[in-house]
N, C-alpha and C. Protein backbone atom coordinates (compact mmCIF):
# COMPACT_ATOMS: atom_id res chain seq x y z
N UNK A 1 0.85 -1.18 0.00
CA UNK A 1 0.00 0.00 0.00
C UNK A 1 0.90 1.24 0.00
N UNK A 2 0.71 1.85 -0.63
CA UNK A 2 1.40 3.78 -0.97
C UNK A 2 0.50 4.58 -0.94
N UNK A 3 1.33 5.52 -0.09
CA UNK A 3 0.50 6.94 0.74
C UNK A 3 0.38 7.58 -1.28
N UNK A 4 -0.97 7.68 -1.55
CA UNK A 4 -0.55 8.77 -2.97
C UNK A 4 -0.33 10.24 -2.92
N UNK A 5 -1.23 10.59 -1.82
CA UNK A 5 -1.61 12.19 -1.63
C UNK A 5 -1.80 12.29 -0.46
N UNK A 6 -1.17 13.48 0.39
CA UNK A 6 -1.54 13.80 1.57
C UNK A 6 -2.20 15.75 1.29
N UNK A 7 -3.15 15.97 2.09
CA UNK A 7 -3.24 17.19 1.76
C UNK A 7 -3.46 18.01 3.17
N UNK A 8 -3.34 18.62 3.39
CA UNK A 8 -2.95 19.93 4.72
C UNK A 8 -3.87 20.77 4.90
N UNK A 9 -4.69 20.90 5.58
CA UNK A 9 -5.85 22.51 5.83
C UNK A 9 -5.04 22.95 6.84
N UNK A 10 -4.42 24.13 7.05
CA UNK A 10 -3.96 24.53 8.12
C UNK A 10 -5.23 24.95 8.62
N UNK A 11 -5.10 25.00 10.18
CA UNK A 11 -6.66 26.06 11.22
C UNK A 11 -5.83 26.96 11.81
N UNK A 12 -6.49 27.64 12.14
CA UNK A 12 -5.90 28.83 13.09
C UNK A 12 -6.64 28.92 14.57
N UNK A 13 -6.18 27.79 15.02
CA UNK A 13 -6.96 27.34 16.53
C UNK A 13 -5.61 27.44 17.07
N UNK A 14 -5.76 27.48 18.80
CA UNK A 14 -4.41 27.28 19.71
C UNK A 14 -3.66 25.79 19.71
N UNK A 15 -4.82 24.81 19.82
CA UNK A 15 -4.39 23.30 19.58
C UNK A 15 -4.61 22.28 18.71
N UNK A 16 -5.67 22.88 17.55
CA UNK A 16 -5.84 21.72 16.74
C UNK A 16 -5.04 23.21 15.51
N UNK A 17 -4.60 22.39 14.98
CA UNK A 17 -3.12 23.48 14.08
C UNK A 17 -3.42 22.92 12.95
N UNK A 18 -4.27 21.75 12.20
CA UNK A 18 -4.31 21.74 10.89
C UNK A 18 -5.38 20.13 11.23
N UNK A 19 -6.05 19.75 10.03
CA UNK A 19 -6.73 18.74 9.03
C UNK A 19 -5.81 17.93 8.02
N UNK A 20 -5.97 17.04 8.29
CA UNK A 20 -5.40 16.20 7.03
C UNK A 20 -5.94 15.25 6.34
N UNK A 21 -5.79 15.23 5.07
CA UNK A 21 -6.55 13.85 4.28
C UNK A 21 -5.21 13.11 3.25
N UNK A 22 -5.66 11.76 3.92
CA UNK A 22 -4.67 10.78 2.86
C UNK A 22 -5.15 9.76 2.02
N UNK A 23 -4.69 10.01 1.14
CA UNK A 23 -5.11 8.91 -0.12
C UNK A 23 -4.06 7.94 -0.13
N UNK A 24 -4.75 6.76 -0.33
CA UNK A 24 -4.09 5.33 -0.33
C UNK A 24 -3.99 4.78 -1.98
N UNK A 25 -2.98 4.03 -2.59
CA UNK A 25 -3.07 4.00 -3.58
C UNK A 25 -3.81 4.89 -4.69
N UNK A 26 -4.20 6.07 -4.46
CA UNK A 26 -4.63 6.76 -5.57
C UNK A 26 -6.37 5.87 -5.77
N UNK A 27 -6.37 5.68 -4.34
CA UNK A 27 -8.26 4.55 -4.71
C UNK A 27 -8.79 4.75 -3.54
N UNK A 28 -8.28 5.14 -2.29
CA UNK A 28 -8.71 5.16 -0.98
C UNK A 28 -8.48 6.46 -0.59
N UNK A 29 -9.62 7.15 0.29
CA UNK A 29 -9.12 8.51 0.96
C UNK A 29 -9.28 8.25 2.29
N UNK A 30 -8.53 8.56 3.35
CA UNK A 30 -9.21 9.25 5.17
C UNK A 30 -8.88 10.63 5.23
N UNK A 31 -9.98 10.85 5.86
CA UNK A 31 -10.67 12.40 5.86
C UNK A 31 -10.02 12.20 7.43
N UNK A 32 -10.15 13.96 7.52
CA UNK A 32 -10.33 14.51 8.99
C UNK A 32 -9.10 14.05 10.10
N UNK A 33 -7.76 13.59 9.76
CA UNK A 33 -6.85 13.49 10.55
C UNK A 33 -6.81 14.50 11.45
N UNK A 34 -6.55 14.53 12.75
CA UNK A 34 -6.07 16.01 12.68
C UNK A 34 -4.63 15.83 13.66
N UNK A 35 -4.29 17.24 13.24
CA UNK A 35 -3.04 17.45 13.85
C UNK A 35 -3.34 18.36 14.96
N UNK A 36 -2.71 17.78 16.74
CA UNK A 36 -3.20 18.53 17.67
C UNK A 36 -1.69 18.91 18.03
N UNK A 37 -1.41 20.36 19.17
CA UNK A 37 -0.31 20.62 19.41
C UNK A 37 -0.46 20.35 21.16
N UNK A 38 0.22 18.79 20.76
CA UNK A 38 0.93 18.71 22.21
C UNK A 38 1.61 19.15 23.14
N UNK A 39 1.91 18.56 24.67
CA UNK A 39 2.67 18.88 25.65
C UNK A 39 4.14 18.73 25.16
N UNK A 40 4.20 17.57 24.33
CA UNK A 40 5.56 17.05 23.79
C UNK A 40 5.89 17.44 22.55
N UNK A 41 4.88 18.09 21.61
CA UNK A 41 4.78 18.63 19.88
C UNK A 41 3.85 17.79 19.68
N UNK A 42 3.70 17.80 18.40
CA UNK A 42 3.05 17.63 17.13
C UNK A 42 1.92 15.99 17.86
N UNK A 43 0.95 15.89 17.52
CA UNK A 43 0.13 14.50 17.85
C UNK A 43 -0.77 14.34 16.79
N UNK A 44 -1.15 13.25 15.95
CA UNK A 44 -1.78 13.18 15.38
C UNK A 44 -3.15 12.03 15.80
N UNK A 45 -4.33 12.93 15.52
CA UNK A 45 -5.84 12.34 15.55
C UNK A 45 -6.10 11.69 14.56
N UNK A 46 -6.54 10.09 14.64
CA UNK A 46 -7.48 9.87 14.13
C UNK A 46 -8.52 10.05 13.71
N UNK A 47 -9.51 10.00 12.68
CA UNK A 47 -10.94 10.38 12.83
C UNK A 47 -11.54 9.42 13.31
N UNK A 48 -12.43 10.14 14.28
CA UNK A 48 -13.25 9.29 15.31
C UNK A 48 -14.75 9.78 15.31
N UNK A 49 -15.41 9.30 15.99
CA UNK A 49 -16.95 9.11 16.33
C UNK A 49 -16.93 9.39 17.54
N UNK A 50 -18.18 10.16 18.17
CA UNK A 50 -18.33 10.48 19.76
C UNK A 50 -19.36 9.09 20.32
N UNK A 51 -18.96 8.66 20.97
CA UNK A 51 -20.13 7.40 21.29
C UNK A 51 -21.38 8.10 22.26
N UNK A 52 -22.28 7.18 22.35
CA UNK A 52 -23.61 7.83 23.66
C UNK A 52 -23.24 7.97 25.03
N UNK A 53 -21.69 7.45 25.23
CA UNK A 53 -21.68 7.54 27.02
C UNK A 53 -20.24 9.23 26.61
N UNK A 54 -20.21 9.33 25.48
CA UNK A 54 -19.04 10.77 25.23
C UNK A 54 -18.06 10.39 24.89
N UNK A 55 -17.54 9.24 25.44
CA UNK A 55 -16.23 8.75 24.72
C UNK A 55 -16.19 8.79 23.11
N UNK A 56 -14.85 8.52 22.80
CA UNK A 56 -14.47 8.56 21.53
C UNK A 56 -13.86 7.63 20.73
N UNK A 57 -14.49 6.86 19.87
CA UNK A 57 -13.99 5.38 19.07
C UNK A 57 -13.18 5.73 17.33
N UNK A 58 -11.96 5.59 17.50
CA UNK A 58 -11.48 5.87 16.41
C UNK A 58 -12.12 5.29 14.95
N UNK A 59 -12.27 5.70 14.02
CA UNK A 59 -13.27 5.27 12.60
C UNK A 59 -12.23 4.20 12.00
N UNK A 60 -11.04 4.61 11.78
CA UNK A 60 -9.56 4.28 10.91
C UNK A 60 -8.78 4.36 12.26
N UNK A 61 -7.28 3.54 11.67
CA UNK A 61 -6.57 3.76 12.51
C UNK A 61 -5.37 2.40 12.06
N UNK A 62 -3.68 3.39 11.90
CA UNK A 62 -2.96 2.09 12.05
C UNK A 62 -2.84 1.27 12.87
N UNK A 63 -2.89 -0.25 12.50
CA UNK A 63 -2.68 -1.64 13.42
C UNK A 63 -1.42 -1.93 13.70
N UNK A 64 -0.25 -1.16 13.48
CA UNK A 64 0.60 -1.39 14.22
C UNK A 64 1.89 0.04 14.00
N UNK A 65 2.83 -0.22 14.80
CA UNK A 65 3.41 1.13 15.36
C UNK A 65 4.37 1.36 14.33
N UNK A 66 4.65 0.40 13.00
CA UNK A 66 5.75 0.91 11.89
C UNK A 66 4.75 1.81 11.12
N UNK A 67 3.48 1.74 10.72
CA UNK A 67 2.77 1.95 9.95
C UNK A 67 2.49 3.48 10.45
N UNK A 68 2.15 3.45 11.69
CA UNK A 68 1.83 4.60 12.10
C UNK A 68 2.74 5.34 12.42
N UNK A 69 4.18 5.19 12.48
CA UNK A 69 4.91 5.67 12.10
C UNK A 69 5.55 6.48 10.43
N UNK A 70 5.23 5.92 9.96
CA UNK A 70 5.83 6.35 8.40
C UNK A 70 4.30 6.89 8.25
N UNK A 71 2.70 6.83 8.59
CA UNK A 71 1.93 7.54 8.21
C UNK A 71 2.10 9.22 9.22
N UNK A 72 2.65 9.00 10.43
CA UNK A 72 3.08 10.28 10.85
C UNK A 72 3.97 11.20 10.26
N UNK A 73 5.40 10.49 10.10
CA UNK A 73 6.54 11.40 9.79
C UNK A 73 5.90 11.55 7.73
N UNK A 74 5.12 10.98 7.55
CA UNK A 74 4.75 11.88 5.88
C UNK A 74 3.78 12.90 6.00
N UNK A 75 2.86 12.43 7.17
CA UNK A 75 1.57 14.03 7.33
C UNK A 75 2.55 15.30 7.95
N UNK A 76 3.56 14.60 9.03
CA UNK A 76 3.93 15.67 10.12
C UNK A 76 4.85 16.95 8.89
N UNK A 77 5.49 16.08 7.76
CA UNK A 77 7.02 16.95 6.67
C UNK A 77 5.41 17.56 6.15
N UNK A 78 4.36 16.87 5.36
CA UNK A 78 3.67 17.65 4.83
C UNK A 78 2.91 18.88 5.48
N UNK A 79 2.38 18.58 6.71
CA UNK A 79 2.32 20.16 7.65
C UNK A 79 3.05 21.14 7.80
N UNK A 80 4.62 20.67 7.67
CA UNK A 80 5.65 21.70 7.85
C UNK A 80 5.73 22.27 6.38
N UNK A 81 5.73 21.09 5.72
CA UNK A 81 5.37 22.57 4.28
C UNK A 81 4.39 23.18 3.46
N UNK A 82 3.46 22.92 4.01
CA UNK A 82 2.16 24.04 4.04
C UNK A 82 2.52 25.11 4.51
N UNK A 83 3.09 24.88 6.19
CA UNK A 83 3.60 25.92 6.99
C UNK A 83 4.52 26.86 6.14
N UNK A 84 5.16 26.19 5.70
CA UNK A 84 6.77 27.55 4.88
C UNK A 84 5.89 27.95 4.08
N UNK A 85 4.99 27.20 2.66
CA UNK A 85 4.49 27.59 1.80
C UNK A 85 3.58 29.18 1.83
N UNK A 86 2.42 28.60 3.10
CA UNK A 86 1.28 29.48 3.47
C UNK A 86 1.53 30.80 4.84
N UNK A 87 2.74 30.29 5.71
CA UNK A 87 3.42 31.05 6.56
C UNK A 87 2.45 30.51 7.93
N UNK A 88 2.42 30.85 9.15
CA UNK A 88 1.39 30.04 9.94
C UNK A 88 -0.13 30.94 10.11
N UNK A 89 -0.60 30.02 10.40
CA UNK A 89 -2.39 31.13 10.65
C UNK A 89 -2.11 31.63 11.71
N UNK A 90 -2.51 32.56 11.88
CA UNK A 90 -2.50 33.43 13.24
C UNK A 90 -3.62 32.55 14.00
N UNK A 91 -3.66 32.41 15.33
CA UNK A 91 -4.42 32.22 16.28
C UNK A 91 -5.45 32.47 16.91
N UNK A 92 -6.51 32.11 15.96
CA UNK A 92 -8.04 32.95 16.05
C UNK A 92 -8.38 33.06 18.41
N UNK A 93 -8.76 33.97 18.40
CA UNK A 93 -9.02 34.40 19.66
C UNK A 93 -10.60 34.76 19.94
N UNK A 94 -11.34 34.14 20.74
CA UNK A 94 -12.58 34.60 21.25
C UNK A 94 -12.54 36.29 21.88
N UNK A 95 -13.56 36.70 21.97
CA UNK A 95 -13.96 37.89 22.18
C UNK A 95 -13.77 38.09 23.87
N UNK A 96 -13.98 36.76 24.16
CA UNK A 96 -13.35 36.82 26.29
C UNK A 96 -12.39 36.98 26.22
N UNK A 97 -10.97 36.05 25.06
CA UNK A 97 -9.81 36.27 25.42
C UNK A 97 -9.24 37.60 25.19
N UNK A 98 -9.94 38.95 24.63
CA UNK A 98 -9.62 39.96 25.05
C UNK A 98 -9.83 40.93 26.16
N UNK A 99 -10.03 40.12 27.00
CA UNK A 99 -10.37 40.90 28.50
C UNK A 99 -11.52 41.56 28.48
N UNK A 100 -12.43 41.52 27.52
CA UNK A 100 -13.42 42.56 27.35
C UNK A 100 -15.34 41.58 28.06
């Protein structure tokens, strides 16, 4: 299986920092990765489902830790060059977080 396309939405949130979608052989897509900004850097979300008790059940997801490895370090280079490309989003702010 080959990653064909990865594609990047940057957000301009404090912790979710971008969307990602990957295409599998040029025949398969997953929607809605997302990229959250960790305690440690960079974390990547699965897309998931909220269940009836609130919890959260991943939809997709690699079955083992090489896979999800080489599917990280290709979304994580492709975030960073959106980033150089697009420069970063500024950090949308609620109307509380201006003291007002």
């Amino acid at each position: 299986m080959e990653i064909t396309e990865i594609r990047v939405h940057l957000r301009g949130e404090e912790k979710l920092k971008a969307f990602a979608t990957v295409t599998f052989d040029a025949c398969f897509v997953v929607r809605n990765l997302k990229i959250i900004a960790g305690a440690k850097g960079l974390i990547l979300c699965m897309p998931s489902r909220k269940q009836p008790d609130g919890t959260y059940h991943d939809i997709a997801h690699p079955i083992n830790p090489a896979f999800r490895k080489v599917l990280e370090d290709r979304i994580f280079a492709t975030y960073e060059e959106e980033i150089k490309r697009q420069g970063p989003i500024p950090i949308s702010r609620s109307p509380s977080d201006d003291g007002e």
